[in-house]
C-alpha atoms as a PDB file:
ATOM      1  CA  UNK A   1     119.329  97.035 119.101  1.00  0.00           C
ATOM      2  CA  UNK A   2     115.998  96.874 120.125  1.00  0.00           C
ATOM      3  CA  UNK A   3     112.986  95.943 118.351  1.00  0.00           C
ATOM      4  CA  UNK A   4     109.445  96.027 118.914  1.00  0.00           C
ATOM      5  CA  UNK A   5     106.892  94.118 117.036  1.00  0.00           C
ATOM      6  CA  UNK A   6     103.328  96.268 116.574  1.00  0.00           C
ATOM      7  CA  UNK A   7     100.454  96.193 114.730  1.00  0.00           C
ATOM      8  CA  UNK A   8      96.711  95.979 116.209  1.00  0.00           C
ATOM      9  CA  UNK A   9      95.399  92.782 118.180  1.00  0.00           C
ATOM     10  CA  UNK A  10      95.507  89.932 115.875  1.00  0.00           C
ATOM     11  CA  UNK A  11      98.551  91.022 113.596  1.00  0.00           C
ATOM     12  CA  UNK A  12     101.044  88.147 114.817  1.00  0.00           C
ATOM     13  CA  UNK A  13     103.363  90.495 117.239  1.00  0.00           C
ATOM     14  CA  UNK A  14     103.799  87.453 119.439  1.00  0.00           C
ATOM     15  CA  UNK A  15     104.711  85.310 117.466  1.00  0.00           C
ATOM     16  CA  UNK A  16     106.884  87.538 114.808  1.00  0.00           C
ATOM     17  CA  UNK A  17     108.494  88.355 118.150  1.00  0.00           C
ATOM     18  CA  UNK A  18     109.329  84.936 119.246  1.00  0.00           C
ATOM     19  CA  UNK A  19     110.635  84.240 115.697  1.00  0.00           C
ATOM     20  CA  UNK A  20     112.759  87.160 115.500  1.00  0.00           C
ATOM     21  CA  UNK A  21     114.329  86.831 118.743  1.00  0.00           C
ATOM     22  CA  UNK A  22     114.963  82.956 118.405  1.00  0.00           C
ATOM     23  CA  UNK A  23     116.951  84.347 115.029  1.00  0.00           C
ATOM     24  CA  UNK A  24     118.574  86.923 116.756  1.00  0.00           C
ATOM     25  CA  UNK A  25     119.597  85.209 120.090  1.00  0.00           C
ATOM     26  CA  UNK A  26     118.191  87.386 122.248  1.00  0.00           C
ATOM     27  CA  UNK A  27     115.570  87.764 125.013  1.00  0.00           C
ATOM     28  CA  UNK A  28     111.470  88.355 124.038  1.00  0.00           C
ATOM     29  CA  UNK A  29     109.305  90.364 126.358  1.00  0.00           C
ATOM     30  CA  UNK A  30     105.933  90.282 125.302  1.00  0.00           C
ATOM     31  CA  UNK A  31     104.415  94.126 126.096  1.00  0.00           C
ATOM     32  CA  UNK A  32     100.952  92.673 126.785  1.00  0.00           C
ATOM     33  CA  UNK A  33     102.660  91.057 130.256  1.00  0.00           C
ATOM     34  CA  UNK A  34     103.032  94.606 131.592  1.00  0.00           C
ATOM     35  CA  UNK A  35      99.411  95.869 131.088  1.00  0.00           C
ATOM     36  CA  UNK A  36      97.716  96.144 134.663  1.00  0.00           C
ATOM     37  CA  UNK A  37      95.026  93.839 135.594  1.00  0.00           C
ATOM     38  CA  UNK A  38      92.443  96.731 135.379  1.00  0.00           C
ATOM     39  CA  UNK A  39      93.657  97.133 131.274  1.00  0.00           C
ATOM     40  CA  UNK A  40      93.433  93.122 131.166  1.00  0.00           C
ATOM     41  CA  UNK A  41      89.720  93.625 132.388  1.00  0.00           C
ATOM     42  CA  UNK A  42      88.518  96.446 130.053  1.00  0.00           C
ATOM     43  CA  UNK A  43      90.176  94.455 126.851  1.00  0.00           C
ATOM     44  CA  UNK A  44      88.257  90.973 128.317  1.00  0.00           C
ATOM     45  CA  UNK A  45      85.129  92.783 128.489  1.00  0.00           C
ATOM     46  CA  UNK A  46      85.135  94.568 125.348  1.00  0.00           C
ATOM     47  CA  UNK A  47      85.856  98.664 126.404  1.00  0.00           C
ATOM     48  CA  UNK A  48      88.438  99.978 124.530  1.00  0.00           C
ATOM     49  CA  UNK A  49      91.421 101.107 126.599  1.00  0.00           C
ATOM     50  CA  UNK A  50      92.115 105.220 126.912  1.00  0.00           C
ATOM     51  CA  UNK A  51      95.091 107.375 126.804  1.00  0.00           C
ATOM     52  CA  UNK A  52      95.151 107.442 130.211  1.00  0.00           C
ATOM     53  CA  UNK A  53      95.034 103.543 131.080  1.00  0.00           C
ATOM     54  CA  UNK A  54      98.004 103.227 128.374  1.00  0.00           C
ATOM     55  CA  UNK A  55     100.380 105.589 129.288  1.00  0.00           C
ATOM     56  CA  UNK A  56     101.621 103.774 132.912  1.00  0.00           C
ATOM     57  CA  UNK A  57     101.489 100.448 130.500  1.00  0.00           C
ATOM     58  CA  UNK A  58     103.872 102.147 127.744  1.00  0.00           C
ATOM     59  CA  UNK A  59     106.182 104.086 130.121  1.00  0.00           C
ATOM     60  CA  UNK A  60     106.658 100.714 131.793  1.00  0.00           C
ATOM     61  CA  UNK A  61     107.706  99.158 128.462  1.00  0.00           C
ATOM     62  CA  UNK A  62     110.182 101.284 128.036  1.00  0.00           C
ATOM     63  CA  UNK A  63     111.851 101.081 131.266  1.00  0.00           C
ATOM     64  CA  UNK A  64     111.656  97.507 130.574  1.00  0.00           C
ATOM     65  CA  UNK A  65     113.793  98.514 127.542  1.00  0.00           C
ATOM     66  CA  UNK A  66     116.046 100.468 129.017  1.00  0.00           C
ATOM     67  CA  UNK A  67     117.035  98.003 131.506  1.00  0.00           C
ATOM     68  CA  UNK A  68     117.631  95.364 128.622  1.00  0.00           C
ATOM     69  CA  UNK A  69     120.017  98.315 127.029  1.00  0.00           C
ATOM     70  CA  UNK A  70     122.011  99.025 129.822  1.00  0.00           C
ATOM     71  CA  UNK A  71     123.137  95.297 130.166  1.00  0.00           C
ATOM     72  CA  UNK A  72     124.090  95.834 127.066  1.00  0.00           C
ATOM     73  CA  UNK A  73     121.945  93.291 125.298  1.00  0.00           C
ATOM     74  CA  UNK A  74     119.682  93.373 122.336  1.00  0.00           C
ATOM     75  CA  UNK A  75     116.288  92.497 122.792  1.00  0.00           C
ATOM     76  CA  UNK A  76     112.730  91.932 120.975  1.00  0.00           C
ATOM     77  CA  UNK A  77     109.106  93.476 122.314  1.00  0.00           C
ATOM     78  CA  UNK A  78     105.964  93.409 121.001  1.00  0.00           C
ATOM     79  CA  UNK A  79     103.502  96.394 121.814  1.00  0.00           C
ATOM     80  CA  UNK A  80     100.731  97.436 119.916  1.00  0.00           C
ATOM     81  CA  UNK A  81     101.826 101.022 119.838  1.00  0.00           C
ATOM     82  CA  UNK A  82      99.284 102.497 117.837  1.00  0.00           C
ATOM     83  CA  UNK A  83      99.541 106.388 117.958  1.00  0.00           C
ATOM     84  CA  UNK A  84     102.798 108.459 117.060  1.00  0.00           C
ATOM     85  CA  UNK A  85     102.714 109.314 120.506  1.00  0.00           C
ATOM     86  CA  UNK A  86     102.575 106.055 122.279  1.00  0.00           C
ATOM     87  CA  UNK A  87     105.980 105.148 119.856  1.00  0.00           C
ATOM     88  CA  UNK A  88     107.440 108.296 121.191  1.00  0.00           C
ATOM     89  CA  UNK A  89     107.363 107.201 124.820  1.00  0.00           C
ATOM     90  CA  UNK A  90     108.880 103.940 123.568  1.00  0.00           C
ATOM     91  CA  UNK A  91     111.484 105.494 121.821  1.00  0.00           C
ATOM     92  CA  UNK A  92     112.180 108.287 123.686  1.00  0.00           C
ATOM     93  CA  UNK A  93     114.847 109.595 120.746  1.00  0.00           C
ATOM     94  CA  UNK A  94     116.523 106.436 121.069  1.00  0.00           C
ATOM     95  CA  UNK A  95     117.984 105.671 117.378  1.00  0.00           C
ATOM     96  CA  UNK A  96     118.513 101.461 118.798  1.00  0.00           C
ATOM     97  CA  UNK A  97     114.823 101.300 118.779  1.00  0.00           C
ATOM     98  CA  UNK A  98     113.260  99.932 115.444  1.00  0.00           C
ATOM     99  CA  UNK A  99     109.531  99.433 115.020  1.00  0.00           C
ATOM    100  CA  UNK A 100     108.266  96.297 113.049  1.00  0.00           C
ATOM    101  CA  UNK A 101     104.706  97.265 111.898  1.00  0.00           C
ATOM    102  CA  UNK A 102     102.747  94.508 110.880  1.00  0.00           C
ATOM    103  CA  UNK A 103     100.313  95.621 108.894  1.00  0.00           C
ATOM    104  CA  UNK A 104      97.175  93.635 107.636  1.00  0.00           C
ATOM    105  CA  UNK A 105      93.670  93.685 107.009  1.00  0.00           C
ATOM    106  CA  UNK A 106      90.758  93.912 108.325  1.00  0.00           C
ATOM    107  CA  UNK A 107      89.353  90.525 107.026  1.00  0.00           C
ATOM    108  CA  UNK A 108      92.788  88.946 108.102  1.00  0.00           C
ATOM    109  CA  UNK A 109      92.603  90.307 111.110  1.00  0.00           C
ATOM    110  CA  UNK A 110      88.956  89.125 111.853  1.00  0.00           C
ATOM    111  CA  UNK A 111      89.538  85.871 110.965  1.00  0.00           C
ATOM    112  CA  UNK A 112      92.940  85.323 113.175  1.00  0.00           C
ATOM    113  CA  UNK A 113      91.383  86.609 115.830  1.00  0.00           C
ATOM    114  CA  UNK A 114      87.580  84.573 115.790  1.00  0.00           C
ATOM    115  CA  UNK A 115      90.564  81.794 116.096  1.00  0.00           C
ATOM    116  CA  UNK A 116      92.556  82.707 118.972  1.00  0.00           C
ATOM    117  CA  UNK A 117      91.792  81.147 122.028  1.00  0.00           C
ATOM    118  CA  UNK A 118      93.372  81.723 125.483  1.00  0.00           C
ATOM    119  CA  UNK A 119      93.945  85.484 125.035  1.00  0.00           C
ATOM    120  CA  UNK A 120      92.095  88.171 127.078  1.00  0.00           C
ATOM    121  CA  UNK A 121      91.262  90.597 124.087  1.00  0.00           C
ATOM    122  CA  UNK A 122      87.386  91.003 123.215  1.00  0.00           C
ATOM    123  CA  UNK A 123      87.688  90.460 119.421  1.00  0.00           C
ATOM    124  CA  UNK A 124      85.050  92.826 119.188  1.00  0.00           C
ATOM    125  CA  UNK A 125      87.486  95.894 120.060  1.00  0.00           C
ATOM    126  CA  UNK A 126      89.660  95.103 116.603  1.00  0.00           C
ATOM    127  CA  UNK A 127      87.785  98.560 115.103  1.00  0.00           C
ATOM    128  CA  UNK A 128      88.203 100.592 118.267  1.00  0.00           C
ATOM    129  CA  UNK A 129      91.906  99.409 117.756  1.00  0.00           C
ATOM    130  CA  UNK A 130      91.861 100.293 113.831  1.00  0.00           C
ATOM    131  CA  UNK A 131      90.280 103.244 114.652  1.00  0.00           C
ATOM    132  CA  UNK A 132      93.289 104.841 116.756  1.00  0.00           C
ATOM    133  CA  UNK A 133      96.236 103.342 114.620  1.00  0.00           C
ATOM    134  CA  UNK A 134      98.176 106.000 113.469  1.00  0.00           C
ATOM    135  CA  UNK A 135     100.110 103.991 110.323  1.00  0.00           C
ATOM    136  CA  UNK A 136     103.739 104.592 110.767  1.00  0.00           C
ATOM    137  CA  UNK A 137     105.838 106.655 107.966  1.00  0.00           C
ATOM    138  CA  UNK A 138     108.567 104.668 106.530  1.00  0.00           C
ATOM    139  CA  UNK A 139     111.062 106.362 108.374  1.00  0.00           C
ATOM    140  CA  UNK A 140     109.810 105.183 111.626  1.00  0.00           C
ATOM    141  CA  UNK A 141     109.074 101.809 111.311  1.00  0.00           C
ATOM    142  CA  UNK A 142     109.952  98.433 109.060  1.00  0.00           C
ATOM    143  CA  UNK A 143     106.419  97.474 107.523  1.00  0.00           C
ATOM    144  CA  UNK A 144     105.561  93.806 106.676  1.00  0.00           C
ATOM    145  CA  UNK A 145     102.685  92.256 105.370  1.00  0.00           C
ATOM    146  CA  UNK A 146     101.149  89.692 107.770  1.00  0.00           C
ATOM    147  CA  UNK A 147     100.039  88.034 104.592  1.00  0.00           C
ATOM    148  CA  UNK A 148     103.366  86.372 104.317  1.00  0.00           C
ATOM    149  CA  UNK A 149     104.581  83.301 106.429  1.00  0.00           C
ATOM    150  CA  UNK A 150     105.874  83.630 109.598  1.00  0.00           C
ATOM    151  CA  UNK A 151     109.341  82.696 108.755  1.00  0.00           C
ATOM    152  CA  UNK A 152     109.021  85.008 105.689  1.00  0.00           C
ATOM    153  CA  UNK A 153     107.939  88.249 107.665  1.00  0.00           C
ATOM    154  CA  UNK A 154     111.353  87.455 109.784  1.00  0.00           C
ATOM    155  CA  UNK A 155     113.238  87.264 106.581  1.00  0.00           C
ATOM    156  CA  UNK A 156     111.898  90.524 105.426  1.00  0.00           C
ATOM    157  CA  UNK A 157     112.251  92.407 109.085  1.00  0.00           C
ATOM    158  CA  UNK A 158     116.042  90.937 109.285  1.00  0.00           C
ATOM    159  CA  UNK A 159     116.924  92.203 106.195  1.00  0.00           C
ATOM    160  CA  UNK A 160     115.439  95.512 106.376  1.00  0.00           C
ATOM    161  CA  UNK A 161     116.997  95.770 110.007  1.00  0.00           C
ATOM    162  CA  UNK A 162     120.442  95.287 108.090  1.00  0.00           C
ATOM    163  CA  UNK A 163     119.928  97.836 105.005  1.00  0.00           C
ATOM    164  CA  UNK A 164     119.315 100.367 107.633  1.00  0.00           C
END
């Protein structure tokens, strides 16, 4: 099984991620590692990131994923995946791969993210990012609120991840 944490900038992926594959005993590959430092750039600098500077960045996620199913493994990613499109290239028809939206607001976002330190996201890009998402349908992904706890968003993902 394979799962991937998403939601915009700010939503807690990395850390939901960390959680859930601590739980899990398994390995956590954070998607923002594989951006290029051009993307890394743009984001620091405040220009929103195209189509075309994500799709080398997604289609190496999911080679990344691949690798981590053919050794047979299950793993945990984080990616923002925000269009129906960029989850296709991650999924690729691939029924082991479960989306874990984490879905907040605005205001919570804002705040988590005039907090952050250390990260190379312009907080000012959080509506260019709202602006793309595409909100997954039920049948594609688990959705949490990021209004809960850490350790009670895990709860929730594990067992929605075992009622399926």
């Amino acid at each position: 099984m394979i799962l991937i944490a998403m939601g915009v900038s700010g939503a807690g992926k990395t850390r939901i991620g960390e959680l859930l594959a601590e739980r899990l005993h398994c390995d956590f590959t954070d998607g923002d590692a594989f951006h290029s430092e051009a993307n890394k750039e743009k984001m620091h600098h405040g220009i929103p990131l195209t189509d075309e500077d994500r799709w080398p960045w997604l289609r190496t996620i999911r080679e990344a994923i691949e690798k981590e199913q053919r050794a047979g493994v299950d793993a945990v990613f984080t990616c923002s995946s925000l269009k129906r499109s960029y989850r296709d290239i991650l999924r690729a028809g691939d029924k082991d791969v479960c989306f874990v939206y984490l879905k907040g607001s605005r205001e919570v976002l804002e705040e988590r993210l005039q907090t952050r330190t250390g990260h190379f996201f312009d907080p000012s890009l959080l509506q260019s990012q709202l602006d793309t998402l595409e909100e997954p349908a039920a049948e594609e992904a688990i959705t949490v609120s990021i209004e809960l706890t850490p350790e009670q968003i895990v709860d929730e993902v594990l067992k929605q991840v075992e009622a399926r």
